[in-house]
Protein backbone atom coordinates (compact mmCIF):
# COMPACT_ATOMS: atom_id res chain seq x y z
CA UNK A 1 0.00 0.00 0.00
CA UNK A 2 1.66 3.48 -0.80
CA UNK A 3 1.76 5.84 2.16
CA UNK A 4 1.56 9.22 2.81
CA UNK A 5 0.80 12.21 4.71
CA UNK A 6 -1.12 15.43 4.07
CA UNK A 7 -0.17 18.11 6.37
CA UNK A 8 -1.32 22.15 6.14
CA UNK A 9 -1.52 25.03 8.76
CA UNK A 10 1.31 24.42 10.71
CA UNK A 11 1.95 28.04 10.51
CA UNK A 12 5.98 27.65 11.60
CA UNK A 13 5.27 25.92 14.86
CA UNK A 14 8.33 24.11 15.19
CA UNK A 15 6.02 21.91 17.72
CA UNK A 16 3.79 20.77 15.16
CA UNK A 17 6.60 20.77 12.71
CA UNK A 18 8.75 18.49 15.37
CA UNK A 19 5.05 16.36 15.54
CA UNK A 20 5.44 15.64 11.20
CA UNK A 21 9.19 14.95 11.27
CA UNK A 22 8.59 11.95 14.33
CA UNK A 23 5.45 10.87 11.86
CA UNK A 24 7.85 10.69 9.35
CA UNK A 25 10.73 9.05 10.67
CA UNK A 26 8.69 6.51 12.21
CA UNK A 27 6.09 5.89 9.38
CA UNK A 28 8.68 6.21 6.32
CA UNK A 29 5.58 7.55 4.14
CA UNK A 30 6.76 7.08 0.24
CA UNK A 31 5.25 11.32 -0.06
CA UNK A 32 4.69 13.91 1.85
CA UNK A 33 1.98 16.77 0.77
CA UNK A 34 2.65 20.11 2.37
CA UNK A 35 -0.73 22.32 1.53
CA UNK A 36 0.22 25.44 2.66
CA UNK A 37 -0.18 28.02 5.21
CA UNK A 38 3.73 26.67 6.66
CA UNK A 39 4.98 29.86 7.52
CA UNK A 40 5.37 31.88 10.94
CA UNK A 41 3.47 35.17 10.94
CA UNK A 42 0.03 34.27 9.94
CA UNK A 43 -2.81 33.63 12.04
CA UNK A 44 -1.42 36.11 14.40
CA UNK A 45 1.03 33.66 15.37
CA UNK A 46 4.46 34.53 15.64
CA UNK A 47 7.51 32.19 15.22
CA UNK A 48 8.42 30.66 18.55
CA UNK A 49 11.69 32.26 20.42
CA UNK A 50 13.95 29.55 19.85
CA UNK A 51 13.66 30.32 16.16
CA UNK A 52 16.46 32.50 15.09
CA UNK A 53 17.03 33.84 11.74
CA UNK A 54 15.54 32.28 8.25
CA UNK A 55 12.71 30.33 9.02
CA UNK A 56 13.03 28.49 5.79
CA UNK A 57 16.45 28.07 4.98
CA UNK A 58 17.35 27.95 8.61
CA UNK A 59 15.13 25.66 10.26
CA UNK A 60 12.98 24.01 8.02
CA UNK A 61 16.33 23.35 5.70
CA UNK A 62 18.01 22.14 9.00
CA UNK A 63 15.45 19.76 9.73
CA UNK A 64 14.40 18.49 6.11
CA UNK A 65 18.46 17.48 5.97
CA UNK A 66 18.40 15.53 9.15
CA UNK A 67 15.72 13.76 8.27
CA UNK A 68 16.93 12.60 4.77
CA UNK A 69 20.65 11.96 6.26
CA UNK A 70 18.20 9.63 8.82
CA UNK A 71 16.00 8.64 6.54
CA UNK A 72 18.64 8.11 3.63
CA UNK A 73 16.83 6.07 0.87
CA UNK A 74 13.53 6.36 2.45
CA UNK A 75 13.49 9.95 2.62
CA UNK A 76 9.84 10.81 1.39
CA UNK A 77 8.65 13.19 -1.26
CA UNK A 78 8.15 16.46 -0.44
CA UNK A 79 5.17 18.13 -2.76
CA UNK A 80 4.93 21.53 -1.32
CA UNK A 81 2.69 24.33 -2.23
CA UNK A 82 2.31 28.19 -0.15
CA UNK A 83 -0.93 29.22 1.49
CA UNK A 84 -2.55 32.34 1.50
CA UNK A 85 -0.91 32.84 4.67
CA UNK A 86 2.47 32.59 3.25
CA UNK A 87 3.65 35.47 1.46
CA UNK A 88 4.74 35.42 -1.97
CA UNK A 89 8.08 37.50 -1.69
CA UNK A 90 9.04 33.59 0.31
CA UNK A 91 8.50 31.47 -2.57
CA UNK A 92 12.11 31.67 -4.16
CA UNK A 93 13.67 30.38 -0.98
CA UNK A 94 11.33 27.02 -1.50
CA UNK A 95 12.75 27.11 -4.82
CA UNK A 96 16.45 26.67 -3.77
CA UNK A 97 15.52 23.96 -1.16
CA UNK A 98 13.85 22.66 -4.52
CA UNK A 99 17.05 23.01 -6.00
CA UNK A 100 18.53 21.20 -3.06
CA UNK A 101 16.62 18.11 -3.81
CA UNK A 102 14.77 18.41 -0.22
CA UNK A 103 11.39 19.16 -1.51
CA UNK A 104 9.39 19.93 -4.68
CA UNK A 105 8.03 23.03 -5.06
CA UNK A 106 4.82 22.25 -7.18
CA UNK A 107 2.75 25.72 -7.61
CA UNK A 108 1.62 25.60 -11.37
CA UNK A 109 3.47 22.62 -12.07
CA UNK A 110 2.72 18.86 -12.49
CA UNK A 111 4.81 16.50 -10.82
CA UNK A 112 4.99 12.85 -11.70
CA UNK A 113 4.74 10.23 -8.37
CA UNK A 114 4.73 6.84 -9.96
CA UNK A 115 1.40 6.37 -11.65
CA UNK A 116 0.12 9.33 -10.03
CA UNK A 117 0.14 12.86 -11.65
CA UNK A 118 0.40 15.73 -8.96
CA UNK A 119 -0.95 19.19 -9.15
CA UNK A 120 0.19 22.21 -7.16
CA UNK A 121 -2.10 25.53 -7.43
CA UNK A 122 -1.51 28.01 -4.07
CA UNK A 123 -4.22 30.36 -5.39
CA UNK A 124 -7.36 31.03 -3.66
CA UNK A 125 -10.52 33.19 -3.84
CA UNK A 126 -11.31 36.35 -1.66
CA UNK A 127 -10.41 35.78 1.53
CA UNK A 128 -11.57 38.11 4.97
CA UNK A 129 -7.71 38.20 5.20
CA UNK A 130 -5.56 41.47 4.00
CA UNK A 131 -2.36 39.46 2.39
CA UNK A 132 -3.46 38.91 -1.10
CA UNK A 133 -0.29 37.48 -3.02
CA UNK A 134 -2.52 33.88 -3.76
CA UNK A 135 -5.72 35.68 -4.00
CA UNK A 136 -7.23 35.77 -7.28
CA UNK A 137 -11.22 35.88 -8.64
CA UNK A 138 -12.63 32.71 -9.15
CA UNK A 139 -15.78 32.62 -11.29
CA UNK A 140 -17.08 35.92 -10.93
CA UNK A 141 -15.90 39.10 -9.01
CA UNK A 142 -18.45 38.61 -6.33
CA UNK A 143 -16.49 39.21 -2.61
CA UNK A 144 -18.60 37.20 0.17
CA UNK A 145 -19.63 39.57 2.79
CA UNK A 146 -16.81 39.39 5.62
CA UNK A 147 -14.43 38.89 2.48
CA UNK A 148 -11.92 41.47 1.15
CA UNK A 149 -11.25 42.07 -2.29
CA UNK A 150 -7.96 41.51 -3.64
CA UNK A 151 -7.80 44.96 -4.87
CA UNK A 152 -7.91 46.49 -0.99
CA UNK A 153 -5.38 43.72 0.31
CA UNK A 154 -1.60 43.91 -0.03
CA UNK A 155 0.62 41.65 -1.55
């Protein structure tokens, strides 16, 4: 049976980040899906003291190594996409640890995982939230009430 493990919202909790990596290293899932919303900031939450200096190519590129050097041949795939939580002006530093081999970075792109064809699309519609780098219109541009419009956001 192929395994894996869809994970979103951790919102750079290195708790709940330290919660997937013992799932992983235990489980030895063939894929990993990471659906967003991974970064510290959003939410109101702010990255937790301990945390110091890049998030993502600090940490997160810390811990994705140690768990390939422990995982070695059963290090998973990463298919990673941003959230609308995650700012946009972030994206090119999930590109390098693309480049690194440690993840895939799969925003408008298809991926191929054995049989299995995988999609990555970070955009959203309106949102009540003001950071609008993943919002776009979907069929119409009707805004829900409570919703902002991507014109009175920033990206």
């Amino acid at each position: 049976m192929i395994s894996c493990i869809f994970v979103s919202d951790l919102h750079g909790r290195t708790s709940r980040y330290a919660t997937l990596f013992d799932i992983i290293e235990k489980e030895a899932p063939k894929a990993v899906f990471m659906g967003g919303d991974l970064l510290p900031g959003g939410m109101g939450l702010a990255a937790e003291p301990e945390i110091e200096g890049d998030f993502i190519c600090g940490f997160l590129a810390e811990k994705l190594c140690a768990l390939r050097e422990t995982l070695k041949d059963d290090y998973p795939r990463f298919f990673v996409i941003l959230g609308n939580d995650d700012p946009r002006a972030d994206e090119t530093a999930f590109v390098d640890l693309a480049e690194r081999g440690l993840l895939e970075y799969v925003h408008d792109r298809r991926a191929s995982w054995g049989r299995h064809a995988v999609y990555g699309y970070c955009i959203v519609p309106p949102s009540p939230f003001m950071l609008k780098d993943w919002e776009r219109y979907d069929i119409s541009r009707y805004v829900d009430p409570g919703c902002v419009s991507p014109e009175e956001g920033y990206r």
